[in-house]
C-alpha atoms as a PDB file:
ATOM      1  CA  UNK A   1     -30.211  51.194 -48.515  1.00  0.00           C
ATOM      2  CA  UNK A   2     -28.321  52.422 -46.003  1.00  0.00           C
ATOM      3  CA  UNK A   3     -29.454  54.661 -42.991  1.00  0.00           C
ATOM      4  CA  UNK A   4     -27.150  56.464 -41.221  1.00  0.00           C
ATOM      5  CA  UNK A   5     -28.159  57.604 -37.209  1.00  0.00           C
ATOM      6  CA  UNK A   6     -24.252  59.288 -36.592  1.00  0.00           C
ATOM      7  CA  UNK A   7     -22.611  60.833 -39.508  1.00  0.00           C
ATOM      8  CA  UNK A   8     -19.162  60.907 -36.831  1.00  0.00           C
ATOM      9  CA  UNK A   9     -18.121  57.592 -35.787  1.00  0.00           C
ATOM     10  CA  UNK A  10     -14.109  58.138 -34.817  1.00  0.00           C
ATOM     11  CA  UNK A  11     -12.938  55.171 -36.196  1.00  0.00           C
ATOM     12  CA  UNK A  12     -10.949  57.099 -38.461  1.00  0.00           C
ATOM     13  CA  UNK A  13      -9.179  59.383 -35.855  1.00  0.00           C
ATOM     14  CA  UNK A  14      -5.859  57.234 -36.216  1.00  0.00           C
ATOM     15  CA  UNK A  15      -5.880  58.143 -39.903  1.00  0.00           C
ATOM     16  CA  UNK A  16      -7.068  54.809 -41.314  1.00  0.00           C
ATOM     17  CA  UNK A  17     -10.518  54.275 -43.164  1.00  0.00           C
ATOM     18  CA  UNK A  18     -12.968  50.959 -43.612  1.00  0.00           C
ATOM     19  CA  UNK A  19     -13.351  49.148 -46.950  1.00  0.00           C
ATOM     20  CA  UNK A  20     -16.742  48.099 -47.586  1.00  0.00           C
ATOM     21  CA  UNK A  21     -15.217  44.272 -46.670  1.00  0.00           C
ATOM     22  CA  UNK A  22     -14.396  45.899 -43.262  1.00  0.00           C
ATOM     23  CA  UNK A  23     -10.461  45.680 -43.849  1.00  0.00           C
ATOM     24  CA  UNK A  24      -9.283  49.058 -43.120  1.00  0.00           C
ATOM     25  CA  UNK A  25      -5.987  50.851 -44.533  1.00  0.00           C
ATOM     26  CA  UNK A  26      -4.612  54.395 -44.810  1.00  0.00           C
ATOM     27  CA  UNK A  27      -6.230  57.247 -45.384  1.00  0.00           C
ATOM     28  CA  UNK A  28      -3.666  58.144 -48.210  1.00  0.00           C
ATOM     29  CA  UNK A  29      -3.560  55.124 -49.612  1.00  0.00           C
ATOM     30  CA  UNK A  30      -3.781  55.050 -53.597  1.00  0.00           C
ATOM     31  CA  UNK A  31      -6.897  53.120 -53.666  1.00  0.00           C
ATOM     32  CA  UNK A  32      -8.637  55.967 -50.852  1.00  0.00           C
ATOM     33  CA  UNK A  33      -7.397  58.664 -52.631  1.00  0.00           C
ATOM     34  CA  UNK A  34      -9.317  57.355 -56.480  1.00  0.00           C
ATOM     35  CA  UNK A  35     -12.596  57.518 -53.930  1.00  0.00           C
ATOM     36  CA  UNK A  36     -11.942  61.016 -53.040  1.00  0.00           C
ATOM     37  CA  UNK A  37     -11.269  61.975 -56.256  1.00  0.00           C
ATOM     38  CA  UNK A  38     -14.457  60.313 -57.254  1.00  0.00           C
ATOM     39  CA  UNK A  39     -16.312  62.088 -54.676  1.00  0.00           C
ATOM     40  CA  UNK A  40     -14.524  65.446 -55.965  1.00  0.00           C
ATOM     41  CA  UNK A  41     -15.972  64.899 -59.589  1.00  0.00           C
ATOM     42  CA  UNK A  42     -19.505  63.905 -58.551  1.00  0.00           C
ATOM     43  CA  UNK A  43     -19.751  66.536 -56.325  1.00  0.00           C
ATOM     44  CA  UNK A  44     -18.344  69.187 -59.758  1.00  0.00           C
ATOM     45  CA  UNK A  45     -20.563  67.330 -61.552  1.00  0.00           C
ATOM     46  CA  UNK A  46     -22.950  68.522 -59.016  1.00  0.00           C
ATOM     47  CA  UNK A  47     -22.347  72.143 -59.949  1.00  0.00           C
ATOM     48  CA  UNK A  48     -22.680  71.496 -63.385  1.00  0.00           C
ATOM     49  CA  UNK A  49     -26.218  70.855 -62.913  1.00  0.00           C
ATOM     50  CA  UNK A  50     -27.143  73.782 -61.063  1.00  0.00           C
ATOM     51  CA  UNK A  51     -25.030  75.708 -63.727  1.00  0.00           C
ATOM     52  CA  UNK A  52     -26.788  73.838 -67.089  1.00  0.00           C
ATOM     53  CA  UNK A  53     -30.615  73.939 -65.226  1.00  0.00           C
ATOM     54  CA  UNK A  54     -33.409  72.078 -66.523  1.00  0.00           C
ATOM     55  CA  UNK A  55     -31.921  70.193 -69.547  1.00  0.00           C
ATOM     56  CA  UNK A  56     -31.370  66.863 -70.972  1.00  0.00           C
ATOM     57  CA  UNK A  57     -27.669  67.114 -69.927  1.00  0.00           C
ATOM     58  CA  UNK A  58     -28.941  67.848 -66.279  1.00  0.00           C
ATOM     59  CA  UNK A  59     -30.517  64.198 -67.100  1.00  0.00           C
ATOM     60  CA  UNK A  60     -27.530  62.463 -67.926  1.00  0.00           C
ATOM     61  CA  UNK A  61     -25.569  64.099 -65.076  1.00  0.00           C
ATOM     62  CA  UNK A  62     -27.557  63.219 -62.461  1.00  0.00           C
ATOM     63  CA  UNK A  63     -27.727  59.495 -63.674  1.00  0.00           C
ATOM     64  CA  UNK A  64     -23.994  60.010 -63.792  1.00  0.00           C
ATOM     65  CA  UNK A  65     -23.757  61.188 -59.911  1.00  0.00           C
ATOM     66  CA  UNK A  66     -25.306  58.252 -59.389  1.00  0.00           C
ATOM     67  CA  UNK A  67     -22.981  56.024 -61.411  1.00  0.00           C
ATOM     68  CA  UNK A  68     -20.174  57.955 -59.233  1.00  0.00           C
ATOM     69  CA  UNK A  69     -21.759  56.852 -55.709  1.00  0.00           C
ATOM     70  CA  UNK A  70     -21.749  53.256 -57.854  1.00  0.00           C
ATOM     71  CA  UNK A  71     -18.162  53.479 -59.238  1.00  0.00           C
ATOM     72  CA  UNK A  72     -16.717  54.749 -55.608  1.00  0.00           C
ATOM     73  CA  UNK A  73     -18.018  51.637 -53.642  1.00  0.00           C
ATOM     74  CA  UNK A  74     -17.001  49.854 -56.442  1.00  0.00           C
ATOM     75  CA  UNK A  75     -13.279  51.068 -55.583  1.00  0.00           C
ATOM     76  CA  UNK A  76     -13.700  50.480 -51.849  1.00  0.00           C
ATOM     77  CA  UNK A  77     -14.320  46.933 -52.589  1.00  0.00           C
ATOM     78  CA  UNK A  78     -11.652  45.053 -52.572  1.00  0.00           C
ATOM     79  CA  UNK A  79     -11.317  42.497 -55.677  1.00  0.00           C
ATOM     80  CA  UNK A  80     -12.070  38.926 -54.801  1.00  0.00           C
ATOM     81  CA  UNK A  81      -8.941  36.728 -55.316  1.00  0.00           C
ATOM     82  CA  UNK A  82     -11.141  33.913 -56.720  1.00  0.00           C
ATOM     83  CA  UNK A  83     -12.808  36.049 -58.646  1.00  0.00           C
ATOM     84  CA  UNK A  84     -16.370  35.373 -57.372  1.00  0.00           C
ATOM     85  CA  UNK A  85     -17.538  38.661 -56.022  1.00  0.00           C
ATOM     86  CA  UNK A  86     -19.785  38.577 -53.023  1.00  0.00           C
ATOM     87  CA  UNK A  87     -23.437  38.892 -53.725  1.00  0.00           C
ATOM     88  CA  UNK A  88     -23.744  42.235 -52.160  1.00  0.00           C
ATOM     89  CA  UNK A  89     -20.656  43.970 -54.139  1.00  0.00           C
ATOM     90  CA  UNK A  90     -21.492  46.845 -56.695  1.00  0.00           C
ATOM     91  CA  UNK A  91     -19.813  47.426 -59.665  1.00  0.00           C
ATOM     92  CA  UNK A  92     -20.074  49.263 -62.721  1.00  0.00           C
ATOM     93  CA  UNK A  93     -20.568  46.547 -65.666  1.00  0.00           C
ATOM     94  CA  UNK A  94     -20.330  47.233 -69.062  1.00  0.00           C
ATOM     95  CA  UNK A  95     -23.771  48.394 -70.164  1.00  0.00           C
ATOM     96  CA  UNK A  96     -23.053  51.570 -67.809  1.00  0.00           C
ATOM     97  CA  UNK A  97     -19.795  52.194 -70.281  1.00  0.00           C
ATOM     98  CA  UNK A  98     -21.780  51.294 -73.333  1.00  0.00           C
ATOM     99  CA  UNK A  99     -24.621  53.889 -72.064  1.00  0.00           C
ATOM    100  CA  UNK A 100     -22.012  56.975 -71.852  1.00  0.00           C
ATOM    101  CA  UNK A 101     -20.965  55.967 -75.137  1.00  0.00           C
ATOM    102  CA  UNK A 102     -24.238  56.113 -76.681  1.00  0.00           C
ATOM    103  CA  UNK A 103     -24.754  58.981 -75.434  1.00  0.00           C
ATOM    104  CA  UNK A 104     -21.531  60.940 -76.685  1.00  0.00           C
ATOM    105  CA  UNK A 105     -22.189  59.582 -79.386  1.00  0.00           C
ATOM    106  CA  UNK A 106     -25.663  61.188 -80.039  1.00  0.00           C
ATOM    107  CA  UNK A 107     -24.080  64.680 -78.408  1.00  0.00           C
ATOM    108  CA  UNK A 108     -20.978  64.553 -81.302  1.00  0.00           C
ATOM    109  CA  UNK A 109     -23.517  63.849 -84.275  1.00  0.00           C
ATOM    110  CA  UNK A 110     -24.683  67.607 -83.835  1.00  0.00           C
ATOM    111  CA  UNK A 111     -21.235  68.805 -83.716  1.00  0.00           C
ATOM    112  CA  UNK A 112     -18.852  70.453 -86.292  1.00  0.00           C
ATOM    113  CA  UNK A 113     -15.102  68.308 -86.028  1.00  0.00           C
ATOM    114  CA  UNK A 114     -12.887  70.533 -84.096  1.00  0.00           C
ATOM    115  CA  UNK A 115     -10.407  72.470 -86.520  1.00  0.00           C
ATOM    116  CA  UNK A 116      -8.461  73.605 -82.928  1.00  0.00           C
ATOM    117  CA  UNK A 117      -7.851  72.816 -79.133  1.00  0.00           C
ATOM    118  CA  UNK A 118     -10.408  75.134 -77.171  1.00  0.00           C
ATOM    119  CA  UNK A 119      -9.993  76.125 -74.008  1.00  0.00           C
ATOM    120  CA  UNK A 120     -12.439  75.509 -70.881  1.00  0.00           C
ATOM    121  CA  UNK A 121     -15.346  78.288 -71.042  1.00  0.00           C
ATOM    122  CA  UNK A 122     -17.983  79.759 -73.563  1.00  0.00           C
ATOM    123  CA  UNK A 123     -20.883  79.745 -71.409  1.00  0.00           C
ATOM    124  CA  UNK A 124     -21.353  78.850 -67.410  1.00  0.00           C
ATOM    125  CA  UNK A 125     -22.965  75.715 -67.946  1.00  0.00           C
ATOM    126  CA  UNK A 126     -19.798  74.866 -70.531  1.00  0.00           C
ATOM    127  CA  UNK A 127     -17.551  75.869 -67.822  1.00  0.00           C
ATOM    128  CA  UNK A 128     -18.604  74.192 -65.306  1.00  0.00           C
ATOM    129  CA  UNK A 129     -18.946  70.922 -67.812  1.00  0.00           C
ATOM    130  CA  UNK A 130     -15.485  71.360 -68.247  1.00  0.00           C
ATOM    131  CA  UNK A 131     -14.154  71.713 -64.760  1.00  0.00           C
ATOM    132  CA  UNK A 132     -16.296  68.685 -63.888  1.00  0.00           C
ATOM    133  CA  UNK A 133     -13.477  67.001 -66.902  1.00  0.00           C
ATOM    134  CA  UNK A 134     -10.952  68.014 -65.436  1.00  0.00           C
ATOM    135  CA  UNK A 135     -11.845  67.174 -61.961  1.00  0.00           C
ATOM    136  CA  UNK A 136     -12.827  63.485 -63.709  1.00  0.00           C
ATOM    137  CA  UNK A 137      -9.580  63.616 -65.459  1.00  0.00           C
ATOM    138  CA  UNK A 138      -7.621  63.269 -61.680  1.00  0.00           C
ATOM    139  CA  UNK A 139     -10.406  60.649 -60.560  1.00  0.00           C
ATOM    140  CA  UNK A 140      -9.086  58.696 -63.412  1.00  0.00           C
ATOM    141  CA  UNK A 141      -5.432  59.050 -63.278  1.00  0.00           C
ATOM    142  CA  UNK A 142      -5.706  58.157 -59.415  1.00  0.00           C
ATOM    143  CA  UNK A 143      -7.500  55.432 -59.836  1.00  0.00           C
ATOM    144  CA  UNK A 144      -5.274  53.961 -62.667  1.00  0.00           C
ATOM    145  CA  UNK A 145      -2.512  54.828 -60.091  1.00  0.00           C
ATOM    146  CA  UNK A 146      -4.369  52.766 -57.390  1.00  0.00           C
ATOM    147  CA  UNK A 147      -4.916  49.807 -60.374  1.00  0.00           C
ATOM    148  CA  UNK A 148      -1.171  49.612 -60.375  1.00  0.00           C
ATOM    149  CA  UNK A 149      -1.452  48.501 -56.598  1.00  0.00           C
ATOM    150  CA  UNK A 150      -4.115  46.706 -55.911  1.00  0.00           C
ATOM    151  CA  UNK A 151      -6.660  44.622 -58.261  1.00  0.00           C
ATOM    152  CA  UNK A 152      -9.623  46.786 -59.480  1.00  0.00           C
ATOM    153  CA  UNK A 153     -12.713  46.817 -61.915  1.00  0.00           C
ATOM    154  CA  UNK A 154     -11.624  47.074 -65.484  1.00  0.00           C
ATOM    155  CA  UNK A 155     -15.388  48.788 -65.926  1.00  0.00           C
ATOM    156  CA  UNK A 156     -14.500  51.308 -63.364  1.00  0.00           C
ATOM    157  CA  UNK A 157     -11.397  52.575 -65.236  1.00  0.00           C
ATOM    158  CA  UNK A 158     -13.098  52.274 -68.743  1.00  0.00           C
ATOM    159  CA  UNK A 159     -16.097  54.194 -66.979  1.00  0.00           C
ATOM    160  CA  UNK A 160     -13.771  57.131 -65.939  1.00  0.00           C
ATOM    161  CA  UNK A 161     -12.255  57.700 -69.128  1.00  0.00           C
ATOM    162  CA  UNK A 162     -15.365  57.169 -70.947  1.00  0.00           C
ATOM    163  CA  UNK A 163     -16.861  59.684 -68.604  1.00  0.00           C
ATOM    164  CA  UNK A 164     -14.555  62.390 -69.300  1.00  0.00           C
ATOM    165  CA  UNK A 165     -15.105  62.405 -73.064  1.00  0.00           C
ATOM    166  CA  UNK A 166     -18.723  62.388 -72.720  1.00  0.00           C
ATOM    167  CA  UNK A 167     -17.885  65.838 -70.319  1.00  0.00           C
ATOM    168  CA  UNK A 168     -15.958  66.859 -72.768  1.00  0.00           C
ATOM    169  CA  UNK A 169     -18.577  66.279 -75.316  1.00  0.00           C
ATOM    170  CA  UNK A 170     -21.203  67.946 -73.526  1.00  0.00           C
ATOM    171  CA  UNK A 171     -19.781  70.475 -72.651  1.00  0.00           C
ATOM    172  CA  UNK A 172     -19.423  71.282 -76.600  1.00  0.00           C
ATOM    173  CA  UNK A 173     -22.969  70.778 -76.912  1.00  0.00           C
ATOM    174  CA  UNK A 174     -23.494  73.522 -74.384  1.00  0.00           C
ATOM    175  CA  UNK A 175     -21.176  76.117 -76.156  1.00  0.00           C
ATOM    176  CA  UNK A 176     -24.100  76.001 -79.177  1.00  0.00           C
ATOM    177  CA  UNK A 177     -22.688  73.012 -80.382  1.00  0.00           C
ATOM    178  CA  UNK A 178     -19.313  73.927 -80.240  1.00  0.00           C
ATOM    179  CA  UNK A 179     -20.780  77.926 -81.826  1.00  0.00           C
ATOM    180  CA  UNK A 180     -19.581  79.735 -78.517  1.00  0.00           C
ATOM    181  CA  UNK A 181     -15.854  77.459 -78.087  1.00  0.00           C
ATOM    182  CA  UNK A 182     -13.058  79.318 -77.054  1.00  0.00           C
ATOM    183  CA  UNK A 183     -10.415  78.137 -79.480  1.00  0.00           C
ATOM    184  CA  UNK A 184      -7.180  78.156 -78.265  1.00  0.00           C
ATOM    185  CA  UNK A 185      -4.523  80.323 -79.995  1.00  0.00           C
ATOM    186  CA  UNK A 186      -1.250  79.310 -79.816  1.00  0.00           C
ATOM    187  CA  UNK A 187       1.403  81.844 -78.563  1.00  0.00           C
ATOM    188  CA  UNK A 188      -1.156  84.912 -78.145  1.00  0.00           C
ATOM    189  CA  UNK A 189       0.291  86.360 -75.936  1.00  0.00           C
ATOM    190  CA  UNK A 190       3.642  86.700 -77.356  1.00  0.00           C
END
């Protein structure tokens, strides 16, 4: 676990941030800027839970955030040339894909097939579900952006995408099973 004494340690002043190998690199780098983004959604996902309350999807989400934590030192990990990870690198596998799927799955069986594009609302918890998508949504495409860079976890990027269809899902499921979606209306307000 870790334990941290000093939250400041000023080894980042210069603009340049450790990997969990110890390498360092920018700040802005691609690869940093999929953990921030990761960080980002956790910490919407965070809202969502406060917004939903004391639910199954509260659950999931919080399982999720923890996932997140998982999937962000899986991107500050640099991929081992030979391929053999070192014992003490985390990263998402493919029964943490295979559970999100599962579980949109059992979320969509309740739900009507969508006969339009909604928009993001309906109810609070929705809402905040669906910024937590969007939020996911950049997590993803920075960390595909960082993938064209450097090596990283297939898992990771399936987990991402996979992540923000189960929010997307979900968030649904909150609307009354899709009874309270906003649909969208094209050219309304012509």
């Amino acid at each position: 676990m870790v334990k941290l004494n000093r939250i400041y340690t000023r080894t980042g002043d210069a603009g340049t941030t450790g990997l969990v190998d110890g390498s360092r690199l920018p700040k802005h780098a691609p690869r940093m800027q999929a953990v921030g983004d990761v960080d980002e959604a956790n910490s919407a996902i965070g809202l969502a839970i406060l917004a939903i309350g004391d639910a199954q999807e509260a659950r999931w989400l919080t399982v999720i955030q923890n996932d997140l934590f998982d999937l962000g030192a899986d991107l500050a990990t640099p991929m081992p040339e030979d391929g053999e990870d070192a014992p003490w690198a985390l990263r998402i596998v493919e029964s943490q894909v295979q559970r999100l799927e599962a579980e949109i799955d059992l979320m969509n069986a309740e739900l009507k097939p969508l006969d339009s594009f909604i928009l993001p609302g309906g109810s609070a918890a929705a809402a905040a579900v669906h910024l937590a998508r969007a939020v996911t949504r950049r997590a993803e495409r920075s960390a595909t952006a960082a993938a064209g860079e450097v090596a990283l976890n297939p898992q990771a990027l399936a987990y991402l995408n996979r992540l923000s269809d189960l929010l997307f899902v979900m968030a649904r499921r909150l609307n009354g099973n899709g009874a309270s979606d906003v649909k969208w209306v094209p050219g309304a307000s012509r």
